[in-house]
C-alpha atoms as a PDB file:
ATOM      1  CA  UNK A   1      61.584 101.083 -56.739  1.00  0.00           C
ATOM      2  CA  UNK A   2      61.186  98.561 -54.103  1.00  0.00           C
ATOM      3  CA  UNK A   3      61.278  99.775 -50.273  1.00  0.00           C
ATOM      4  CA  UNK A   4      64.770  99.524 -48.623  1.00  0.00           C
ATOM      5  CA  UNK A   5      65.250  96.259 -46.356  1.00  0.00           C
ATOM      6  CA  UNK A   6      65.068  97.237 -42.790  1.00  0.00           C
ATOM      7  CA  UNK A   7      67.461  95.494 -40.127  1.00  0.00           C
ATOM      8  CA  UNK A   8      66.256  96.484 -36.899  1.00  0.00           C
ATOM      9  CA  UNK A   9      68.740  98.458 -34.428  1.00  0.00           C
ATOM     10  CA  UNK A  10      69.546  96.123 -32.013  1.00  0.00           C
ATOM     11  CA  UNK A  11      70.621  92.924 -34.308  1.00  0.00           C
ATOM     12  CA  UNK A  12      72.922  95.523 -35.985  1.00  0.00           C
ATOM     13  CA  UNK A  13      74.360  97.220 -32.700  1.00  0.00           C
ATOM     14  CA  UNK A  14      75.006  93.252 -31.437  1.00  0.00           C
ATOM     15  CA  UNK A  15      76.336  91.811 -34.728  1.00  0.00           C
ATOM     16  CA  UNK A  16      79.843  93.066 -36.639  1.00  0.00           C
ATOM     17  CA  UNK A  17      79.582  95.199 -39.625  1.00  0.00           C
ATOM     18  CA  UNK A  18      80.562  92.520 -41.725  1.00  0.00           C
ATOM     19  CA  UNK A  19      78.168  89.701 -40.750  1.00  0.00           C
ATOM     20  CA  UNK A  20      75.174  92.523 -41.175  1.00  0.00           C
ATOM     21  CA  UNK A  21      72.413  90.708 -43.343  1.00  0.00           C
ATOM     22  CA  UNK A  22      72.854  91.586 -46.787  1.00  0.00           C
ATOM     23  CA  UNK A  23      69.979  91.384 -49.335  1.00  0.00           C
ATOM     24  CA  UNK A  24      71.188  91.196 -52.831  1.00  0.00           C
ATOM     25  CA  UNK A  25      68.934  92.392 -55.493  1.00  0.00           C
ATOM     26  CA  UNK A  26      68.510  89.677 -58.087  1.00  0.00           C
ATOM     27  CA  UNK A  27      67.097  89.770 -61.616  1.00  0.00           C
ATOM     28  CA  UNK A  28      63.346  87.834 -61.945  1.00  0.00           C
ATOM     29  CA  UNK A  29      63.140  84.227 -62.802  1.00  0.00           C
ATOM     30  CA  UNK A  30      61.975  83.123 -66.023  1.00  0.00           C
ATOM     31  CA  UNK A  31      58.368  84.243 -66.929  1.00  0.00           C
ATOM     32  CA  UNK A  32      58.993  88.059 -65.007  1.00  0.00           C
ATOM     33  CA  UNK A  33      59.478  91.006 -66.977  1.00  0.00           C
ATOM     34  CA  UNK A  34      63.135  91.724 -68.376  1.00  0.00           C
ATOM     35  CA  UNK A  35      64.841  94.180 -66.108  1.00  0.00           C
ATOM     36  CA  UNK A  36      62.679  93.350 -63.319  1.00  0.00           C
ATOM     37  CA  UNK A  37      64.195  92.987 -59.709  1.00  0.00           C
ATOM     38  CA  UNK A  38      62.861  91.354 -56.748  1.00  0.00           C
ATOM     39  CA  UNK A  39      64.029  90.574 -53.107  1.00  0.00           C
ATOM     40  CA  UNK A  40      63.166  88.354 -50.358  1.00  0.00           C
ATOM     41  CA  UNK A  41      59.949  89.274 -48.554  1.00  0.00           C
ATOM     42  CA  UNK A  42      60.433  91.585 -45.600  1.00  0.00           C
ATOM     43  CA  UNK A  43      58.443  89.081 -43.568  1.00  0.00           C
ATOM     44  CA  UNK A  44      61.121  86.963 -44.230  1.00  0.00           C
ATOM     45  CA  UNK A  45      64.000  88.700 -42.917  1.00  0.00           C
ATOM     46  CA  UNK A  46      61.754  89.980 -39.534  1.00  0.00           C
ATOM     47  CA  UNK A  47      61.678  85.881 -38.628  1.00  0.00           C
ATOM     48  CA  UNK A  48      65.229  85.362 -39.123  1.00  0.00           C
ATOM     49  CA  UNK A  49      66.401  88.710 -37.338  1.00  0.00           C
ATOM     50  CA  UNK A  50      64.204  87.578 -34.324  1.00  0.00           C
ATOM     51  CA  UNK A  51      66.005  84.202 -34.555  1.00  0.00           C
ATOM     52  CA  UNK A  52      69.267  85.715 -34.575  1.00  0.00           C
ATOM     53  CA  UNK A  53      67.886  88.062 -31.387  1.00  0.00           C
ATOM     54  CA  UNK A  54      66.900  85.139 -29.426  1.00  0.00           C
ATOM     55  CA  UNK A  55      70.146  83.182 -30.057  1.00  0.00           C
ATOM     56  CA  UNK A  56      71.762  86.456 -29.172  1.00  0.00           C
ATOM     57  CA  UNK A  57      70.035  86.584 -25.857  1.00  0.00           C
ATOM     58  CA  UNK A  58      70.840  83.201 -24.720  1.00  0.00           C
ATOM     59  CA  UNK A  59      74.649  83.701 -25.366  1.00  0.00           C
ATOM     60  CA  UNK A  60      74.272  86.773 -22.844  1.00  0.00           C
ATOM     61  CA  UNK A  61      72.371  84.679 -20.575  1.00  0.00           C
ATOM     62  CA  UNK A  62      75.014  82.315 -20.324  1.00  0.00           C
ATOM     63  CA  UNK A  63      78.117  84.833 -20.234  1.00  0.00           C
ATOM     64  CA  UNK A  64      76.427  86.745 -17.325  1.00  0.00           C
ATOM     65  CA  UNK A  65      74.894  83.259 -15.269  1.00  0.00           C
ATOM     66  CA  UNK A  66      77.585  82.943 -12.348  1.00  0.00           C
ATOM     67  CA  UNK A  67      80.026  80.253 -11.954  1.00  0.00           C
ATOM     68  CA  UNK A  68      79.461  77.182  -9.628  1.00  0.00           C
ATOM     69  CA  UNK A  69      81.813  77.043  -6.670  1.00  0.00           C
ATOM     70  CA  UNK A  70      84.715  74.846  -6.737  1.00  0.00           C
ATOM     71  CA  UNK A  71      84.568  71.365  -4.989  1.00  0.00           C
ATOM     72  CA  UNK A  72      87.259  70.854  -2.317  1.00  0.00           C
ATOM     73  CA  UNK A  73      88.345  67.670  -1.742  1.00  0.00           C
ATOM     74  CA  UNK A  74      88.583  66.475   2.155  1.00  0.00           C
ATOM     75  CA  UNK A  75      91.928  65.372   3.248  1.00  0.00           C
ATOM     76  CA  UNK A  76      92.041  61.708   4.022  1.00  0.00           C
ATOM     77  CA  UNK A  77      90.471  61.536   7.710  1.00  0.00           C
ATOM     78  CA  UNK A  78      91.994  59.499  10.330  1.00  0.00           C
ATOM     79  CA  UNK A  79      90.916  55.852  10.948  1.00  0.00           C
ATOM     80  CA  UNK A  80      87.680  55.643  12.839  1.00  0.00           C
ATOM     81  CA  UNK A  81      87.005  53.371  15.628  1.00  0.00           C
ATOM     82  CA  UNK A  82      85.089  50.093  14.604  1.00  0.00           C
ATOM     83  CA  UNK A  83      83.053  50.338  18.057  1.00  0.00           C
ATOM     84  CA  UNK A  84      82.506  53.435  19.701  1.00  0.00           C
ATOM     85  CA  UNK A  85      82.213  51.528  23.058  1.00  0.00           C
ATOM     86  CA  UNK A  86      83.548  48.632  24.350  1.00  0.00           C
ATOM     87  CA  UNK A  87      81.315  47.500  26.625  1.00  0.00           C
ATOM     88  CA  UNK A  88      78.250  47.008  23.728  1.00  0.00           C
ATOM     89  CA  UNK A  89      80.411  43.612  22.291  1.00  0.00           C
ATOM     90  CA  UNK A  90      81.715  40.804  24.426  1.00  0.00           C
ATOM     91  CA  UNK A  91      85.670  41.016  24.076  1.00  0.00           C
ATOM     92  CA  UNK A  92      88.588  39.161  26.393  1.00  0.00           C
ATOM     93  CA  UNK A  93      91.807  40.463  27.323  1.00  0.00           C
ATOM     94  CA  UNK A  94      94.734  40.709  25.308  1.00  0.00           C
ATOM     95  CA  UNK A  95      95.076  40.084  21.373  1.00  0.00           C
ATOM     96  CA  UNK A  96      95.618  37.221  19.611  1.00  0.00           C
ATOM     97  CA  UNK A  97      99.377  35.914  18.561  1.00  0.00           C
ATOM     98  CA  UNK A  98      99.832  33.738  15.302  1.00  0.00           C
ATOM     99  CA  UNK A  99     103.443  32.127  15.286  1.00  0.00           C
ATOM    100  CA  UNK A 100     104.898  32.084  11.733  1.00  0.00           C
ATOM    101  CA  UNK A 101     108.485  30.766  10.733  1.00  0.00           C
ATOM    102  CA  UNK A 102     110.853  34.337  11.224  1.00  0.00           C
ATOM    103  CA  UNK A 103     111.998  35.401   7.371  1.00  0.00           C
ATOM    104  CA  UNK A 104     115.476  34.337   6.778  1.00  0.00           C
ATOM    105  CA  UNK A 105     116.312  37.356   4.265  1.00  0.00           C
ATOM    106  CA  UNK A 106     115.830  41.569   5.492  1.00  0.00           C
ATOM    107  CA  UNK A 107     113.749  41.413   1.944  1.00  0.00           C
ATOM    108  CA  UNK A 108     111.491  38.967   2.970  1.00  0.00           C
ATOM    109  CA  UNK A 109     110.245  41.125   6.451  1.00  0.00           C
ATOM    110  CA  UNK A 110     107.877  42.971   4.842  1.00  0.00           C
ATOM    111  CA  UNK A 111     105.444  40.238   3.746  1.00  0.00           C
ATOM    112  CA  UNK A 112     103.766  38.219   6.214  1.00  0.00           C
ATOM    113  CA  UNK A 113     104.338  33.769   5.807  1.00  0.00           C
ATOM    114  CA  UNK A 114     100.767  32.555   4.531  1.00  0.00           C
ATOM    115  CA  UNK A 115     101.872  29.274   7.247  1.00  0.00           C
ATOM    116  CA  UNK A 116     101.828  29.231  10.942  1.00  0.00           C
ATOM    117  CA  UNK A 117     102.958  27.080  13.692  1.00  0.00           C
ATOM    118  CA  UNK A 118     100.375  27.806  16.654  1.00  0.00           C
ATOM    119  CA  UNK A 119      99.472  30.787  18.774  1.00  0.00           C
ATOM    120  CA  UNK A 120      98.562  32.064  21.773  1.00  0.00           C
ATOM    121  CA  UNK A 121      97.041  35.059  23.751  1.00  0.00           C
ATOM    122  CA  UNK A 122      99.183  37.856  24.119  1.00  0.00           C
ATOM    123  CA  UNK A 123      98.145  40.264  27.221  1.00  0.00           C
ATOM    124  CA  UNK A 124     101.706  41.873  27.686  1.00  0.00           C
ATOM    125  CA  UNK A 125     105.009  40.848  28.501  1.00  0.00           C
ATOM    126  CA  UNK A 126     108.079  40.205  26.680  1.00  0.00           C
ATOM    127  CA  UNK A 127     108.101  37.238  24.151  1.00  0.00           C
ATOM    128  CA  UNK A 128     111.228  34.656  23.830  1.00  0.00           C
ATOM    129  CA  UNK A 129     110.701  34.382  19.597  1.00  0.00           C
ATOM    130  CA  UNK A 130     113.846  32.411  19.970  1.00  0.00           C
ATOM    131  CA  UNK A 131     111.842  29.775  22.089  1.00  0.00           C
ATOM    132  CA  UNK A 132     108.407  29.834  22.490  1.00  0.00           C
ATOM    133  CA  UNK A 133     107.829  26.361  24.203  1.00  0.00           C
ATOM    134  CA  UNK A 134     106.645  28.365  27.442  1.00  0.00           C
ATOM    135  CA  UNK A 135     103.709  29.778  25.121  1.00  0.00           C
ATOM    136  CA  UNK A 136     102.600  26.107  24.555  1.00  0.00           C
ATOM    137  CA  UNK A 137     103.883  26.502  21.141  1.00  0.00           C
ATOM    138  CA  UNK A 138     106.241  23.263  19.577  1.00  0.00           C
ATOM    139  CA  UNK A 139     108.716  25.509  17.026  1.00  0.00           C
ATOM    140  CA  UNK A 140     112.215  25.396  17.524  1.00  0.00           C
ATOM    141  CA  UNK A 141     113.423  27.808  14.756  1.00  0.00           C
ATOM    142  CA  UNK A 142     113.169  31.789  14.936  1.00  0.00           C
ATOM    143  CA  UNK A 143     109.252  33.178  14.844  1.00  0.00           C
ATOM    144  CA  UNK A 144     107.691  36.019  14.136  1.00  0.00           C
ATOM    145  CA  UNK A 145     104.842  37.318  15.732  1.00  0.00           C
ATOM    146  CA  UNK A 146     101.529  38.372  13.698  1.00  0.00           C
ATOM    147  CA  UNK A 147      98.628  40.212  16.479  1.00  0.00           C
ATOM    148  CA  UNK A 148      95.133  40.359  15.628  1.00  0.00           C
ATOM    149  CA  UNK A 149      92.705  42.099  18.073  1.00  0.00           C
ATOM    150  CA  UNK A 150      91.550  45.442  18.870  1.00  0.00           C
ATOM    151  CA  UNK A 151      93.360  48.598  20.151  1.00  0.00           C
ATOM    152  CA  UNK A 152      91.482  50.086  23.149  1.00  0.00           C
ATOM    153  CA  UNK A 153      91.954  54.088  23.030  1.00  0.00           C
ATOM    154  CA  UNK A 154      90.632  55.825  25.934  1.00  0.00           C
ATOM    155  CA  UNK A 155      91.255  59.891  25.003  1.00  0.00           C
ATOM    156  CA  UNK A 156      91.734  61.512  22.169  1.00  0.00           C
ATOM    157  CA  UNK A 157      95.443  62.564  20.465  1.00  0.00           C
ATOM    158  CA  UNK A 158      98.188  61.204  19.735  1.00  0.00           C
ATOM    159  CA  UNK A 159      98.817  56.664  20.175  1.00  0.00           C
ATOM    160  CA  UNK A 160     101.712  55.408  19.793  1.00  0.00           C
ATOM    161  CA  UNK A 161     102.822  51.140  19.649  1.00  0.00           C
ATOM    162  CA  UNK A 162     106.158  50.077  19.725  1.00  0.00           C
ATOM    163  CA  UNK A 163     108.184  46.573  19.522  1.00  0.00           C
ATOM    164  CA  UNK A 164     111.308  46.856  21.449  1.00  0.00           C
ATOM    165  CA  UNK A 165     113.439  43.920  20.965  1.00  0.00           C
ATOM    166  CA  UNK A 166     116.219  42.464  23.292  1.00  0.00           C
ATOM    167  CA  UNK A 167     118.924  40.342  21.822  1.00  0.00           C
ATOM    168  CA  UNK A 168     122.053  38.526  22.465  1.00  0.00           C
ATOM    169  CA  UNK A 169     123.972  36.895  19.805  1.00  0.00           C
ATOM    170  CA  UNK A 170     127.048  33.548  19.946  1.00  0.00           C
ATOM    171  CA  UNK A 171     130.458  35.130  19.566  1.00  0.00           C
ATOM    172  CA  UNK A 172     130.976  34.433  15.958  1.00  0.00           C
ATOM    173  CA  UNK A 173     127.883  36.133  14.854  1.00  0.00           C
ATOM    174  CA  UNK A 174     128.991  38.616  12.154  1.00  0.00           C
ATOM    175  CA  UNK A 175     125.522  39.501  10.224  1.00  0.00           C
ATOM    176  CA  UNK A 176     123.470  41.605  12.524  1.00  0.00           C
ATOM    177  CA  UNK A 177     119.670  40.053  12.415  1.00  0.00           C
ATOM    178  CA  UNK A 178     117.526  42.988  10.335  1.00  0.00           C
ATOM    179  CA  UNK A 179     114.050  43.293  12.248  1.00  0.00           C
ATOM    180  CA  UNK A 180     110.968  45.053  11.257  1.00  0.00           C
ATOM    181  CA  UNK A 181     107.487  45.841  12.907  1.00  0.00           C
ATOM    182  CA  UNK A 182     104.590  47.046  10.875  1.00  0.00           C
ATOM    183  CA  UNK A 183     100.875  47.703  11.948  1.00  0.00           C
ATOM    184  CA  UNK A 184      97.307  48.059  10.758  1.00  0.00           C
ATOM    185  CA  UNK A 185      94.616  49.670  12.093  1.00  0.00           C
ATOM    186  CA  UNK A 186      90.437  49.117  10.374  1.00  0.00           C
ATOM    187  CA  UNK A 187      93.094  47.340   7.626  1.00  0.00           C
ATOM    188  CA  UNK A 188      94.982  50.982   7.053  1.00  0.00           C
ATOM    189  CA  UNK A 189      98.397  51.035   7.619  1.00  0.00           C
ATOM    190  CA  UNK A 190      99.477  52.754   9.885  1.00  0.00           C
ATOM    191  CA  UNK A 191     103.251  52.750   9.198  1.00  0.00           C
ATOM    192  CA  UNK A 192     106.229  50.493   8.757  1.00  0.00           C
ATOM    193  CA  UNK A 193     110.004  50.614  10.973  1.00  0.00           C
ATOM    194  CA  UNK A 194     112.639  48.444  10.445  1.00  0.00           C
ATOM    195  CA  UNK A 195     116.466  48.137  12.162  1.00  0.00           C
ATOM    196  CA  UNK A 196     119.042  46.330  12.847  1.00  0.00           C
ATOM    197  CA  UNK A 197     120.408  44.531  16.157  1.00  0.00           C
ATOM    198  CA  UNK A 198     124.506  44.781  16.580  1.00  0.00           C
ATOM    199  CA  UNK A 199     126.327  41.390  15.751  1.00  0.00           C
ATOM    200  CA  UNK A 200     128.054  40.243  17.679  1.00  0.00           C
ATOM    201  CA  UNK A 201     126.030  40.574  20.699  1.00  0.00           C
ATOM    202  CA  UNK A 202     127.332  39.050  24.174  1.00  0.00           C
ATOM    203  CA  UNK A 203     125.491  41.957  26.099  1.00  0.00           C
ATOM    204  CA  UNK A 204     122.448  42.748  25.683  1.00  0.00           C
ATOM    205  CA  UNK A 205     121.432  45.119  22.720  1.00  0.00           C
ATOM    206  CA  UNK A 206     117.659  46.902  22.748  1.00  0.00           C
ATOM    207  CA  UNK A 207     116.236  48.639  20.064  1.00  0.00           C
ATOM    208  CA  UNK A 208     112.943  49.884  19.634  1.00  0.00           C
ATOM    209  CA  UNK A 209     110.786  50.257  16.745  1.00  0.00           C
ATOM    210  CA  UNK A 210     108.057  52.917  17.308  1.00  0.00           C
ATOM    211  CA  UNK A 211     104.888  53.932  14.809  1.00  0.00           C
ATOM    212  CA  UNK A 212     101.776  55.927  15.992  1.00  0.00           C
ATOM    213  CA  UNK A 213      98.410  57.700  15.023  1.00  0.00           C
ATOM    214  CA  UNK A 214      95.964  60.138  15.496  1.00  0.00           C
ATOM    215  CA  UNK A 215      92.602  58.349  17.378  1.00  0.00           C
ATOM    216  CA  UNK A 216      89.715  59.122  18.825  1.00  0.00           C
ATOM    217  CA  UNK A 217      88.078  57.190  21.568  1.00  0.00           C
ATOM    218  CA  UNK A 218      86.584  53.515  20.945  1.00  0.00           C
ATOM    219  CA  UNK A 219      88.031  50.228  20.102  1.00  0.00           C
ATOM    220  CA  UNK A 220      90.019  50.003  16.528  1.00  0.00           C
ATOM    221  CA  UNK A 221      90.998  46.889  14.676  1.00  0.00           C
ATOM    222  CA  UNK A 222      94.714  45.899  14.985  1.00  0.00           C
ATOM    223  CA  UNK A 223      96.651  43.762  12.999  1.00  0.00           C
ATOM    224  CA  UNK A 224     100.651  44.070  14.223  1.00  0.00           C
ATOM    225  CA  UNK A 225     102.993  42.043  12.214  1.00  0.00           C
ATOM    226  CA  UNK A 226     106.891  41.695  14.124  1.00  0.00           C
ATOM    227  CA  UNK A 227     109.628  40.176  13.103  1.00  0.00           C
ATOM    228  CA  UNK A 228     113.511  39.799  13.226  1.00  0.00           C
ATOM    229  CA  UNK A 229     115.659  37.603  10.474  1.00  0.00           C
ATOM    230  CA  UNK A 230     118.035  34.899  12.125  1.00  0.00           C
ATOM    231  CA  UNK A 231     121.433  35.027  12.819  1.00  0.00           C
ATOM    232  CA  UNK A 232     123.927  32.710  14.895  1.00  0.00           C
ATOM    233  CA  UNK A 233     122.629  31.835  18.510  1.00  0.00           C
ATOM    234  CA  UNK A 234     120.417  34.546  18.533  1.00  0.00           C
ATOM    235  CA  UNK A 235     118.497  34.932  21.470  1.00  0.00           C
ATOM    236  CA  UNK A 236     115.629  37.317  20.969  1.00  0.00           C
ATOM    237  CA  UNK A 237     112.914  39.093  23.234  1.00  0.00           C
ATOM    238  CA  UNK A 238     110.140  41.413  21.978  1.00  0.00           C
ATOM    239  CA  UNK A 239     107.817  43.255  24.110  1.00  0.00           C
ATOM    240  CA  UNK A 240     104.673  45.507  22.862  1.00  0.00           C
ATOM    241  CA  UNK A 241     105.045  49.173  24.236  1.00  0.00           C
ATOM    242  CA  UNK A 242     102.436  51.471  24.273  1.00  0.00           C
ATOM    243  CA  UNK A 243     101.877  55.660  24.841  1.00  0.00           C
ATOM    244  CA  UNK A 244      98.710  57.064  25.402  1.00  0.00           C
ATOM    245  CA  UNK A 245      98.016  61.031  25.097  1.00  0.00           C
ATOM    246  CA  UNK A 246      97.584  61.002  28.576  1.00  0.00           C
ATOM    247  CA  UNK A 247     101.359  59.103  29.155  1.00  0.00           C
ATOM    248  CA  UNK A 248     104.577  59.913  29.849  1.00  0.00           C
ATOM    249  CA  UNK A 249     106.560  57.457  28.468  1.00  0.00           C
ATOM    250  CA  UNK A 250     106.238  54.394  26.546  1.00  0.00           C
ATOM    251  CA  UNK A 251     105.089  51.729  28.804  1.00  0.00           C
ATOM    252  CA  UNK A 252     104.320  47.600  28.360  1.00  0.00           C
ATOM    253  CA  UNK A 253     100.825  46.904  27.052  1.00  0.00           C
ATOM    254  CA  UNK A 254      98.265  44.972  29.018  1.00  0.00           C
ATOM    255  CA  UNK A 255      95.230  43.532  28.630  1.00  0.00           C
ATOM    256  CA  UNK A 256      93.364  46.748  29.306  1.00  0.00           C
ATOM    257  CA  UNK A 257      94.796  47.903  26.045  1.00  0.00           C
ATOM    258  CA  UNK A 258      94.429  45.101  23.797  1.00  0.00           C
ATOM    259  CA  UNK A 259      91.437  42.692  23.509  1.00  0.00           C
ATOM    260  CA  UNK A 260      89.797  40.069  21.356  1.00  0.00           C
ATOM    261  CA  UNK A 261      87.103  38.647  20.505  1.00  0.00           C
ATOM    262  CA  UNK A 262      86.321  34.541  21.353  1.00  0.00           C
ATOM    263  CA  UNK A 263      86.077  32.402  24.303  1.00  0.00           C
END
């Protein structure tokens, strides 16, 4: 009788009982002696046992490899300062004021008129949006104020811009104007505050509208966008306010604070 097929230990230990190779005995072909029986040739069955070892192997390989540590993502960092130091670019005082036509819905505040009517250089100091003649500006209706400069910040922490806004209002004033002030700093906002001045006015009424960040040192990009909607003989101040880590309070910006770039 032919010698029993041999399965080598291991392959057998690794593999279940039922997927063990099994080796049928078959009856010869045509042409071989009736009743003969044959099987395939143990050299054979040695090639595909050392496949199966090898594929074996690999799976271990890969259960046992350890896994590759987890990416964290980094929270969203603050915005950085476009120029580290003011004195390496030639800037003037104060920021830039664009004069565009004030909204006449509280909808409307949010989006910034593509037309203006003149501007000037702001350096601090309350603003008459009701009349801005004295700015060298020809407008008569209601403006709103868009400021494009840079932010000087001096230490790091905590900066915080405000538009406080003085108003007076006719006697028969009964919708209260809706006024907003939203800013931008490296084109990030930086927040958005809206509120509403009480109609009617014949005293003066101040609110203030307040948004901040977290800076470091340098000069930063500002774009400041402030604006109230119109009501009957509104008269209407705003003023720029500003609180360094270092402050106390909130205090009128100057042109130490804000700068721009030109002649």
């Amino acid at each position: 009788m032919p010698a029993a097929t041999t399965v080598r230990p291991r392959a057998r230990a690794l593999l279940p009982r039922r997927h063990w190779p099994q080796w049928p005995e078959r009856r010869a072909r045509r042409g071989h002696p009736s009743g003969e029986r044959w099987q395939t040739p143990p050299a054979s069955i040695d090639q595909r046992l050392d496949r199966i070892e090898s594929k074996l192997d690999e799976l271990l390989r890969r259960l046992n490899a350890p896994s590759p540590p987890a990416v964290q993502t980094a929270p969203s960092p603050a915005p950085a300062p476009a120029v580290p130091n003011a004195a390496e670019a030639p800037y003037q005082p104060g920021a830039v004021a664009i004069v565009h036509a004030a909204p006449d819905k509280p909808r409307d505040l949010q989006a910034i008129p593509a037309d203006s009517f003149g501007g000037f250089v702001y350096d601090g100091g309350p603003v008459a949006l009701n009349d801005l003649s004295a700015r060298g500006v020809r407008y008569s209706g209601l403006a709103g104020l868009e400021l494009q400069g840079w932010l000087k910040v001096r230490a790091a922490g905590r900066t915080q811009l405000a538009v406080e806004y003085r108003a007076t209002t006719g006697g028969n004033a009964v919708v209260p104007p809706s006024c907003l002030a939203t800013a931008w700093l490296e084109d990030r906002a930086v927040g958005t505050e809206t509120g509403q001045i009480p109609a009617p006015a014949r005293e003066v009424k101040t609110i203030d509208l307040i948004l901040g960040a977290d800076l470091q040192p340098g000069l930063y990009r500002l774009k400041l966008w402030t604006a109230c909607t119109p009501t009957r003989d509104l008269k209407l101040n705003a003023e720029v306010l500003i609180k360094n880590p270092a402050d106390m309070n909130l205090r009128p910006v100057s042109a130490v604070d804000l700068v721009h770039q030109g002649g």
